[in-house]
Protein backbone atom coordinates (compact mmCIF):
# COMPACT_ATOMS: atom_id res chain seq x y z
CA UNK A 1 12.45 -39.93 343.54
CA UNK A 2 13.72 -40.12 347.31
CA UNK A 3 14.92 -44.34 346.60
CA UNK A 4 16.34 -43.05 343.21
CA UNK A 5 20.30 -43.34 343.71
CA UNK A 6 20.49 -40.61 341.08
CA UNK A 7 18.62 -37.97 342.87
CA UNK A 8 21.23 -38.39 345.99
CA UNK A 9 24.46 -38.55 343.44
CA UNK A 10 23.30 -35.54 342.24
CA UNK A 11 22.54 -33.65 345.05
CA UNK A 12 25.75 -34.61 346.32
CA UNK A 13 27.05 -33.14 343.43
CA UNK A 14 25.32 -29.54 344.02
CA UNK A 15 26.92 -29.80 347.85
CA UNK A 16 30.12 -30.47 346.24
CA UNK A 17 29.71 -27.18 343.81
CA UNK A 18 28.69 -25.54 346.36
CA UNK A 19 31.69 -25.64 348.21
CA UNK A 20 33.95 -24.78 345.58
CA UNK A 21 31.48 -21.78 344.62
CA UNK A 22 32.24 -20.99 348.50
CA UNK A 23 35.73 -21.37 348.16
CA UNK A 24 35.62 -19.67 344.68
CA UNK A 25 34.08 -16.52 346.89
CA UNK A 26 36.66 -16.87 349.46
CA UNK A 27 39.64 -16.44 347.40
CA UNK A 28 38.38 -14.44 344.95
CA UNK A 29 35.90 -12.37 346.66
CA UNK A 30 32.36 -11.96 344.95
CA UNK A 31 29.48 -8.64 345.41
CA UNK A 32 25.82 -8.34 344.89
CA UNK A 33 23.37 -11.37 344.89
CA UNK A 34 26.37 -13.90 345.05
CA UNK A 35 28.22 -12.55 347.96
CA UNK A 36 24.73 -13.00 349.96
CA UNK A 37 24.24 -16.69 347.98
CA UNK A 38 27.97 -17.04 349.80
CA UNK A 39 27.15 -16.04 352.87
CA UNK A 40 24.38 -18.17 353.33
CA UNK A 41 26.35 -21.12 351.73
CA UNK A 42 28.68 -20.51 354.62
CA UNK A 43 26.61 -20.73 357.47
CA UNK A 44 25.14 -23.86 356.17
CA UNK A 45 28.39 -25.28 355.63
CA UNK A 46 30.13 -23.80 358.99
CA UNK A 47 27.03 -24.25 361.34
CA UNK A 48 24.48 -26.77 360.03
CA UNK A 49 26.76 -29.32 358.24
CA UNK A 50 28.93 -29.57 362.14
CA UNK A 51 25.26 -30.11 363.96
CA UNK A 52 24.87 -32.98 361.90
CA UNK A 53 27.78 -34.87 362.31
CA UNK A 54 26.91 -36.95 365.46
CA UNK A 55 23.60 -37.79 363.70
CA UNK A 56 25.29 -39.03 360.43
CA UNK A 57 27.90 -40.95 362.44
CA UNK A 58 24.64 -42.93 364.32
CA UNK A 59 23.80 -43.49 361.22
CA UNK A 60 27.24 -44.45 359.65
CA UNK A 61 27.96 -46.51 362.01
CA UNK A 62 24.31 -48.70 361.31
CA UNK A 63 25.30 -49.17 358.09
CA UNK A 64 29.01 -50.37 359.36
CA UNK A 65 30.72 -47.19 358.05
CA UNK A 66 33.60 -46.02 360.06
CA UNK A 67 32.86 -43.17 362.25
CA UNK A 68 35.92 -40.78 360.94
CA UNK A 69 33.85 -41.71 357.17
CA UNK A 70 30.61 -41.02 358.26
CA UNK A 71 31.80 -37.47 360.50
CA UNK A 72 34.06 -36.20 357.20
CA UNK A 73 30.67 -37.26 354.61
CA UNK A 74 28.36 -35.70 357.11
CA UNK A 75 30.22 -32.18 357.18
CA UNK A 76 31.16 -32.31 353.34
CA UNK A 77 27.76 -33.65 352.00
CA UNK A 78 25.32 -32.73 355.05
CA UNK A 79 21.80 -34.84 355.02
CA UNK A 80 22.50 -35.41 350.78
CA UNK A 81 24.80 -38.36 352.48
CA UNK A 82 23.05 -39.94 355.71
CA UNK A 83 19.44 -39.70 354.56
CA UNK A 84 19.85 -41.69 351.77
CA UNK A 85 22.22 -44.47 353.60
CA UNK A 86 19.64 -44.46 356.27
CA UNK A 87 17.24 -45.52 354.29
CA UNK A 88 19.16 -47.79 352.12
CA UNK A 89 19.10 -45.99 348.85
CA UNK A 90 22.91 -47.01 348.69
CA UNK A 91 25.71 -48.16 350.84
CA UNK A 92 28.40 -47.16 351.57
């Protein structure tokens, strides 16, 4: 499953929902259940994506991706992008 290209497309995918289900909140506003599912969606996005980018660049720049690339796929797509360039599942 982890070599499967597929698997990482489509957890990409979810990331990239997950933003505009984030952005969705943030404009619109949600309550209940999703306005704690956006709340936690933020922090990942606004704390843990941003710790990751100087690992995702190291391993951007490995795979001879440019480091502005690697930082903006890092913070949009978080470890769904670098894991699966690290280990060659597709490049870049």
């Amino acid at each position: 499953m982890l070599k499967n290209p597929l698997f990482w497309y489509a957890s990409m995918a979810l990331t990239a929902l997950g933003w505009l289900f984030f952005l969705f909140g943030l404009f619109v506003g949600l309550g209940g259940f999703f306005k704690t599912l956006w709340i936690v969606l933020g922090l990942i996005f606004f704390i843990i994506h941003p710790l990751e980018v100087l690992h995702g660049i190291k391993v951007g720049e490995k795979a001879g991706v440019p480091k502005y690339t690697a930082a903006l796929k890092t913070f949009i797509f978080g470890l769904t992008w670098w894991i699966p360039l690290k280990n060659g599942v597709f490049n870049d």
